[in-house]
Each structure stands twice: as structure tokens, then as C-alpha cells.
PDB file of N, CA and C in Angstrom:
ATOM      1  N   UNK A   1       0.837  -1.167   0.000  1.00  0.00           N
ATOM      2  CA  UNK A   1       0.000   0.000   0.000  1.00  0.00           C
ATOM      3  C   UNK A   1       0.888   1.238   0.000  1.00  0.00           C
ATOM      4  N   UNK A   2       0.570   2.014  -0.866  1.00  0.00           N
ATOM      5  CA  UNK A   2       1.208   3.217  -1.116  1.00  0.00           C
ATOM      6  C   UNK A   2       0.887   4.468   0.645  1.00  0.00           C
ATOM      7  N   UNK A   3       1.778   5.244   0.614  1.00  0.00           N
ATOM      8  CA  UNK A   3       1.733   5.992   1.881  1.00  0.00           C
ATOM      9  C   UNK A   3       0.279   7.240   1.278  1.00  0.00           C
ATOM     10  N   UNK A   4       0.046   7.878   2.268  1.00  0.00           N
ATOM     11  CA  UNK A   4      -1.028   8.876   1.846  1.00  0.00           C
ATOM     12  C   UNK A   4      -0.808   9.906   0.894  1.00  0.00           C
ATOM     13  N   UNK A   5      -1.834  10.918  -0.174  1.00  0.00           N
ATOM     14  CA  UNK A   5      -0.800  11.436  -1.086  1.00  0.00           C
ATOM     15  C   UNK A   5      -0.173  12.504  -0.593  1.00  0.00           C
ATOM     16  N   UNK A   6       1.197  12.829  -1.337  1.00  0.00           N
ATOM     17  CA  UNK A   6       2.118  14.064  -0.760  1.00  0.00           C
ATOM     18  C   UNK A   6       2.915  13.389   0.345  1.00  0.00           C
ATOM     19  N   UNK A   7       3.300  12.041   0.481  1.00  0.00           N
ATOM     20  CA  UNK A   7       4.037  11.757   1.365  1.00  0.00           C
ATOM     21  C   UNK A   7       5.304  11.800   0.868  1.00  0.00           C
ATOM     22  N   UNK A   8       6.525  12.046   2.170  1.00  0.00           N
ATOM     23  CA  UNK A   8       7.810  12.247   1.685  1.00  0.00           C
ATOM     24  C   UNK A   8       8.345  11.274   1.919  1.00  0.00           C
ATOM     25  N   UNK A   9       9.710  11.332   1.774  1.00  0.00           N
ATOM     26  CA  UNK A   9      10.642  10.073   1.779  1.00  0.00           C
ATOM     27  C   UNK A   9      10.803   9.157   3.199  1.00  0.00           C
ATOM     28  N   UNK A  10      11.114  10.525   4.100  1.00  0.00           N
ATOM     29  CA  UNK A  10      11.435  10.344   5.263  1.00  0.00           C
ATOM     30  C   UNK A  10      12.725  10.610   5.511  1.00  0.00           C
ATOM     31  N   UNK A  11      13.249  10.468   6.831  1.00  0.00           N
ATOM     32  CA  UNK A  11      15.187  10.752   7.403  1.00  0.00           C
ATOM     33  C   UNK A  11      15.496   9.469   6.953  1.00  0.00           C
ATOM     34  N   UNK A  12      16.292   9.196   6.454  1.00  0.00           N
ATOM     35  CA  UNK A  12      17.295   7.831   6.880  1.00  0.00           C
ATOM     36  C   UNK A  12      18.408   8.248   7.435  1.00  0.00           C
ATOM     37  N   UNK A  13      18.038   6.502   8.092  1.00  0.00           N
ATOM     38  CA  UNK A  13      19.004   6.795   9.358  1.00  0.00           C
ATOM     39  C   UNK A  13      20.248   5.698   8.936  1.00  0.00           C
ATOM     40  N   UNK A  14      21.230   6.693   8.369  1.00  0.00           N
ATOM     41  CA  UNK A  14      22.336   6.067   7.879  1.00  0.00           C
ATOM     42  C   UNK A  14      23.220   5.024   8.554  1.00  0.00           C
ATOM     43  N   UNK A  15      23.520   5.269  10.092  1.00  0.00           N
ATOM     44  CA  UNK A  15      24.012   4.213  10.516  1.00  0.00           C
ATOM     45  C   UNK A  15      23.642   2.616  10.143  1.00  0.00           C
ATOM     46  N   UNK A  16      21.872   3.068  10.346  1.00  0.00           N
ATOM     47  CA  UNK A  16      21.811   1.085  10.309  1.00  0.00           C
ATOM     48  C   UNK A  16      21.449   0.522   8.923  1.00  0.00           C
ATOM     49  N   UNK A  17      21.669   2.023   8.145  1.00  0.00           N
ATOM     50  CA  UNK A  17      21.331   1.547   6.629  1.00  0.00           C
ATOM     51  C   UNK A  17      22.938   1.343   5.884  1.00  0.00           C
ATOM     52  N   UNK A  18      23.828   1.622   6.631  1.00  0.00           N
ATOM     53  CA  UNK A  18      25.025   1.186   6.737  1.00  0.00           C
ATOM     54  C   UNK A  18      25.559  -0.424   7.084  1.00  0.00           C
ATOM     55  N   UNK A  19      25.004  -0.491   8.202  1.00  0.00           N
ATOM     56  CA  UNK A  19      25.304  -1.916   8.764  1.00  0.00           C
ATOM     57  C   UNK A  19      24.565  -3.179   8.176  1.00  0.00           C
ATOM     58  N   UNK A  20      23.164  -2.756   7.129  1.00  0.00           N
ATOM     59  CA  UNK A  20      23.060  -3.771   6.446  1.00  0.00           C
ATOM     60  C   UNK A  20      23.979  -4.217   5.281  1.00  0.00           C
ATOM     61  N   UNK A  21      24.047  -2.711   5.089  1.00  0.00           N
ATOM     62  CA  UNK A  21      25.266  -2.944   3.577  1.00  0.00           C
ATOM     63  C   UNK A  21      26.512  -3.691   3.403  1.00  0.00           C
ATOM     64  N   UNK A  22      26.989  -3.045   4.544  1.00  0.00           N
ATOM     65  CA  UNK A  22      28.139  -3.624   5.302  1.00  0.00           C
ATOM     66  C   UNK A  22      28.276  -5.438   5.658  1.00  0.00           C
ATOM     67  N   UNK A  23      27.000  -5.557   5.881  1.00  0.00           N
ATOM     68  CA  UNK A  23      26.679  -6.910   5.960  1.00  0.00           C
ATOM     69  C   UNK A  23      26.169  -7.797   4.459  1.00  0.00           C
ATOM     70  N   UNK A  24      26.406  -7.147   3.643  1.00  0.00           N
ATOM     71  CA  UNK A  24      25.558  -7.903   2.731  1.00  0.00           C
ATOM     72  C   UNK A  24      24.883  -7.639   1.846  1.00  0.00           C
ATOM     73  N   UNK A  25      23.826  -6.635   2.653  1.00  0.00           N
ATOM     74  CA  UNK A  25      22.255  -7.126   2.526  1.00  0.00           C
ATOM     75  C   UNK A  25      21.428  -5.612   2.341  1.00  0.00           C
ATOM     76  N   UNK A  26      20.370  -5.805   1.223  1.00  0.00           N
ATOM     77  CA  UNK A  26      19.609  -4.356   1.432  1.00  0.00           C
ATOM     78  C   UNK A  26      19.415  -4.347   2.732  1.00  0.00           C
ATOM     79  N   UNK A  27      18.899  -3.585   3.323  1.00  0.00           N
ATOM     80  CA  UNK A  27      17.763  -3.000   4.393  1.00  0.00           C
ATOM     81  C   UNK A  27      16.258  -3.627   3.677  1.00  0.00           C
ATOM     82  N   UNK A  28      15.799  -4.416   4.879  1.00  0.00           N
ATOM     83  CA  UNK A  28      14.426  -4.955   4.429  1.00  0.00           C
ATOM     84  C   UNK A  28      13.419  -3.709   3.864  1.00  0.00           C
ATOM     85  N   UNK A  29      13.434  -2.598   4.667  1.00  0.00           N
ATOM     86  CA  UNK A  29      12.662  -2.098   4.528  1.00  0.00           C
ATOM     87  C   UNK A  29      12.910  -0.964   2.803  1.00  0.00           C
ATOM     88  N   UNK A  30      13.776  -1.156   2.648  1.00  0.00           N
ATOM     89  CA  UNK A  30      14.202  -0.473   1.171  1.00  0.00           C
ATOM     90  C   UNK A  30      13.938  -1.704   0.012  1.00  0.00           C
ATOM     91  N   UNK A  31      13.282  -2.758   0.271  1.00  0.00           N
ATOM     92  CA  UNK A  31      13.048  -3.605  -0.545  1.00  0.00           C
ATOM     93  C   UNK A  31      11.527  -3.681  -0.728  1.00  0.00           C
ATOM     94  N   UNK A  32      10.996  -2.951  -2.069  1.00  0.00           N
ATOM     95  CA  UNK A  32       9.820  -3.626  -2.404  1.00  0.00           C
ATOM     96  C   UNK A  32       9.194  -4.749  -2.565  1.00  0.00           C
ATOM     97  N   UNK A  33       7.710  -4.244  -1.864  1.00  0.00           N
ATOM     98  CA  UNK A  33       7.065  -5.676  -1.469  1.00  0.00           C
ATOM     99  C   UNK A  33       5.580  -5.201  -1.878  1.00  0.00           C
ATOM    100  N   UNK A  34       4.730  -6.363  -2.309  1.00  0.00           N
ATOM    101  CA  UNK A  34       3.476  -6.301  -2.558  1.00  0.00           C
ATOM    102  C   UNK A  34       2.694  -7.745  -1.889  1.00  0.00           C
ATOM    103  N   UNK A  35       1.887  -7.302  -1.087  1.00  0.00           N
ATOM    104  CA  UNK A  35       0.862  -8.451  -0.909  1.00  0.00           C
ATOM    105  C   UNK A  35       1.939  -9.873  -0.154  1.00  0.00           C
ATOM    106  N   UNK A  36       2.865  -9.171   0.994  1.00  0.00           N
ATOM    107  CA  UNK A  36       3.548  -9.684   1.638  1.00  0.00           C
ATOM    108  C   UNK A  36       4.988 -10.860   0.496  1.00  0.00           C
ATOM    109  N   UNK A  37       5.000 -10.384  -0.686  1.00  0.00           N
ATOM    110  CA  UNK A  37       6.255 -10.396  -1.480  1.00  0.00           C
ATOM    111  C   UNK A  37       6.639  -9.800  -1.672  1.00  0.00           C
ATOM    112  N   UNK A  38       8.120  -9.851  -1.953  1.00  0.00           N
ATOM    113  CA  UNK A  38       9.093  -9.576  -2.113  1.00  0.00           C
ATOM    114  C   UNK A  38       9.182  -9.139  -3.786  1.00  0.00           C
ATOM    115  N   UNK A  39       9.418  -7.835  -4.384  1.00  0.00           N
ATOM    116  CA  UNK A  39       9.420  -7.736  -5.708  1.00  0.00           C
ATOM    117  C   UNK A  39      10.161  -6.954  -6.269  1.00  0.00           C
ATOM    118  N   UNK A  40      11.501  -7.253  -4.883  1.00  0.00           N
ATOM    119  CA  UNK A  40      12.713  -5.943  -5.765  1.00  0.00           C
ATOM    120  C   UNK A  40      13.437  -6.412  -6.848  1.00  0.00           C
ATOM    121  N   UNK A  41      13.224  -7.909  -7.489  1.00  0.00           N
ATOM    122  CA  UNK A  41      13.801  -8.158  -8.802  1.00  0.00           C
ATOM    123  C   UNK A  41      12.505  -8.301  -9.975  1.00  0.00           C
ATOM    124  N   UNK A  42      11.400  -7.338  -9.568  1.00  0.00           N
ATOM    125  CA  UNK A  42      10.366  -7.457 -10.513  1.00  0.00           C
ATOM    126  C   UNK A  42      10.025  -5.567 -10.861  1.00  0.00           C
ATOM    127  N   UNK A  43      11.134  -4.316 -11.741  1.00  0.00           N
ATOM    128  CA  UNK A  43      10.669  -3.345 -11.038  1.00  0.00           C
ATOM    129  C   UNK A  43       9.646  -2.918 -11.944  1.00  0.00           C
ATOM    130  N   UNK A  44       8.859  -3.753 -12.899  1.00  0.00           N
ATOM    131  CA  UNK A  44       7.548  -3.498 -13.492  1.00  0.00           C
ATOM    132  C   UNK A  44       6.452  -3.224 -12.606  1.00  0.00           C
ATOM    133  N   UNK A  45       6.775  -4.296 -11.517  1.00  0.00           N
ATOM    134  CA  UNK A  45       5.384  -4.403 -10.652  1.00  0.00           C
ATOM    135  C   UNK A  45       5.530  -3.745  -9.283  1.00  0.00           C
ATOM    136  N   UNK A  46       6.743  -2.673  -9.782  1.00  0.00           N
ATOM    137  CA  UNK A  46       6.887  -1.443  -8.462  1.00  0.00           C
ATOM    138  C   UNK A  46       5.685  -0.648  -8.427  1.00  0.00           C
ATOM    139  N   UNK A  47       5.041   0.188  -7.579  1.00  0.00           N
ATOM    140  CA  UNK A  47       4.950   1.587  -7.675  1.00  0.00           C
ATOM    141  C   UNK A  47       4.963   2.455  -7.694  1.00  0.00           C
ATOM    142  N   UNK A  48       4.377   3.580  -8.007  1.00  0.00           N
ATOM    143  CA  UNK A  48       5.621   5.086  -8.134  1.00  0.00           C
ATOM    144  C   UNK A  48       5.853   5.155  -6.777  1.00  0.00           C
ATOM    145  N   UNK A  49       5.757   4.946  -5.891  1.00  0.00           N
ATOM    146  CA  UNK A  49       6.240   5.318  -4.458  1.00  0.00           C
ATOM    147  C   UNK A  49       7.212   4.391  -4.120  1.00  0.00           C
ATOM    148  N   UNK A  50       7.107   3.031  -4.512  1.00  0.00           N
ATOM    149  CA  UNK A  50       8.338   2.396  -4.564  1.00  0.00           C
ATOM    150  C   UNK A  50       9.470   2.164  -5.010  1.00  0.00           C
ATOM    151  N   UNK A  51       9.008   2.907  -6.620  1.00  0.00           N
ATOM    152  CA  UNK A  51      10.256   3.226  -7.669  1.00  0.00           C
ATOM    153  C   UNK A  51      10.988   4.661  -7.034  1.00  0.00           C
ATOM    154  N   UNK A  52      10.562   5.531  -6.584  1.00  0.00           N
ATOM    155  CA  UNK A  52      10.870   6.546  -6.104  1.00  0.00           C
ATOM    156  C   UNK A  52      11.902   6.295  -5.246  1.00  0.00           C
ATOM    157  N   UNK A  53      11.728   5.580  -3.714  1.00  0.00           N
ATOM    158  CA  UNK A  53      12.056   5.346  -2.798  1.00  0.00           C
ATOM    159  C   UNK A  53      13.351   4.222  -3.634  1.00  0.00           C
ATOM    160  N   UNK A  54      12.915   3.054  -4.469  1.00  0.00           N
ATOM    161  CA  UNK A  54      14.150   2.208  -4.217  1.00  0.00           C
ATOM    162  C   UNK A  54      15.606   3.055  -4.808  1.00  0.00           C
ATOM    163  N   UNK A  55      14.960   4.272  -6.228  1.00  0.00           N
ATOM    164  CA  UNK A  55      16.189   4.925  -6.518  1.00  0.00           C
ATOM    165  C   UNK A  55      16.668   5.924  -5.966  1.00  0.00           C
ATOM    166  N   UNK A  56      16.192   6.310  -4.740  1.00  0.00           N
ATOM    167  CA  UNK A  56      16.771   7.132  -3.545  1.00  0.00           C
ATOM    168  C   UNK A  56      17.884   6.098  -3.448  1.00  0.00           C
ATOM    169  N   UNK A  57      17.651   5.157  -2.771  1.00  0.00           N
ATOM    170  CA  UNK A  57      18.017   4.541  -2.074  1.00  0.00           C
ATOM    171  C   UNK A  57      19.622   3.698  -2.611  1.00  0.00           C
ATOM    172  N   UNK A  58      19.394   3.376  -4.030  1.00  0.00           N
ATOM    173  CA  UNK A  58      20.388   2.917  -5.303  1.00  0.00           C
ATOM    174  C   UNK A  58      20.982   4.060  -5.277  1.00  0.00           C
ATOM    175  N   UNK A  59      20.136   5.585  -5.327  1.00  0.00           N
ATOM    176  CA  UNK A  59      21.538   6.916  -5.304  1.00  0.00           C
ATOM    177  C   UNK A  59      22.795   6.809  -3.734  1.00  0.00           C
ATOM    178  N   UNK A  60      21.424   6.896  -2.972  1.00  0.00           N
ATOM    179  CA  UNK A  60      22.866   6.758  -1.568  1.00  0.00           C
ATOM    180  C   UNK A  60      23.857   5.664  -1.527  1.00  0.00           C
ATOM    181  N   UNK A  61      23.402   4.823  -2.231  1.00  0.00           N
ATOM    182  CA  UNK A  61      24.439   3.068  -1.769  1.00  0.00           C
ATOM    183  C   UNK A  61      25.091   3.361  -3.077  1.00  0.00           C
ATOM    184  N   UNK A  62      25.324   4.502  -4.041  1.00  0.00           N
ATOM    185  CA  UNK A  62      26.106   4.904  -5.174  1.00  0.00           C
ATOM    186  C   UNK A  62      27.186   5.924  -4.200  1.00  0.00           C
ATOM    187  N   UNK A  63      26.448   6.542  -3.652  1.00  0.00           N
ATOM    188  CA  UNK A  63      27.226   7.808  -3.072  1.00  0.00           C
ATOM    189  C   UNK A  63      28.140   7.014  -1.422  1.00  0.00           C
ATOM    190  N   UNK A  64      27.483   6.009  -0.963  1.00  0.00           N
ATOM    191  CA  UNK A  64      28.492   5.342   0.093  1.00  0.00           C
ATOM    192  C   UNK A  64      29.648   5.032  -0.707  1.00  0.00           C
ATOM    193  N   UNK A  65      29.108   4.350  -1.686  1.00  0.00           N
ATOM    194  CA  UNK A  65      30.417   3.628  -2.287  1.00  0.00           C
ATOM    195  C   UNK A  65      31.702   4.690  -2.549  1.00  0.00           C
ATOM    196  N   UNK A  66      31.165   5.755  -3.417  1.00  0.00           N
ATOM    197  CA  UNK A  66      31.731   6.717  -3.763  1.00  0.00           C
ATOM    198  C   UNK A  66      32.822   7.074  -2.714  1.00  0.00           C
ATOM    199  N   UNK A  67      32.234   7.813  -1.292  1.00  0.00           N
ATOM    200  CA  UNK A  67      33.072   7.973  -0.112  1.00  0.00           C
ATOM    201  C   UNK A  67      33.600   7.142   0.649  1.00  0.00           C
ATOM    202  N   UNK A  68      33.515   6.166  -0.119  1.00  0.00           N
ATOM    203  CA  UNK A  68      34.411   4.955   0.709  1.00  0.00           C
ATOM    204  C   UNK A  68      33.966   4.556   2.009  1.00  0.00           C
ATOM    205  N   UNK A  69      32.493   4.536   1.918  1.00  0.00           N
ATOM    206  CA  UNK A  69      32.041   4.016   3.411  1.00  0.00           C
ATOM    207  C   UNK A  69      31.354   2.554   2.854  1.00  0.00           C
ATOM    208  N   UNK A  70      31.442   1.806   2.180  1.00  0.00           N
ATOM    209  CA  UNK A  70      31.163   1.065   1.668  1.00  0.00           C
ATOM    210  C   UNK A  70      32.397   0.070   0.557  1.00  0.00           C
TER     211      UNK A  70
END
């Protein structure tokens, strides 16, 4: 379910969106999901609030890498 309209991104909170990376692993919650799946290797069946959010999210884990925190 999409958030209400005009909703924003939100803060991320870099530390622990760090320590998944660091580990591995997206952050669950940066992984699109529909109808309790998982559909971050499907991004047809994103929605704009999820396409939005996952390429936030592909920009910062571009820009960790970049500064060498990653």
C-alpha cells in the first residue's frame, strides 16, 4: 500500500542503513514488497512510491560507495 498522497521520503538513518550494507544485505525495509512479497527483482510491478524510494536509495548506496564508506 502506497503511503497517503504528498508523502515524503522520510530521514534515513544512515548508521543502520550502513550496517546492512556492510553486511551484505539491502535493508528490508528499502526492498519492495506487494501483498507480503518480495518484488525488488520485478521493477515493473513497483509503484511510483516504490520506484521513487528504491532509486533514492540505489543513489545513496552509489554515493556510500563513492566515499568509501562502503
Amino acid at each position: 500500500m502506497d503511503p497517503r498522497p504528498g508523502a515524503s521520503l522520510g530521514t534515513v538513518n544512515t548508521d543502520h542503513e550502513l550496517a546492512y550494507l556492510r553486511a551484505g544485505s539491502d535493508p528490508p525495509w528499502e526492498r519492495p514488497h506487494r501483498d507480503g512479497i518480495d518484488i525488488t527483482d520485478t521493477p515493473e510491478a513497483w509503484t511510483p512510491y516504490q520506484r521513487e524510494r528504491r532509486l533514492a536509495f540505489e543513489a545513496r548506496v552509489a554515493a556510500y560507495r563513492q566515499r568509501g564508506d562502503l
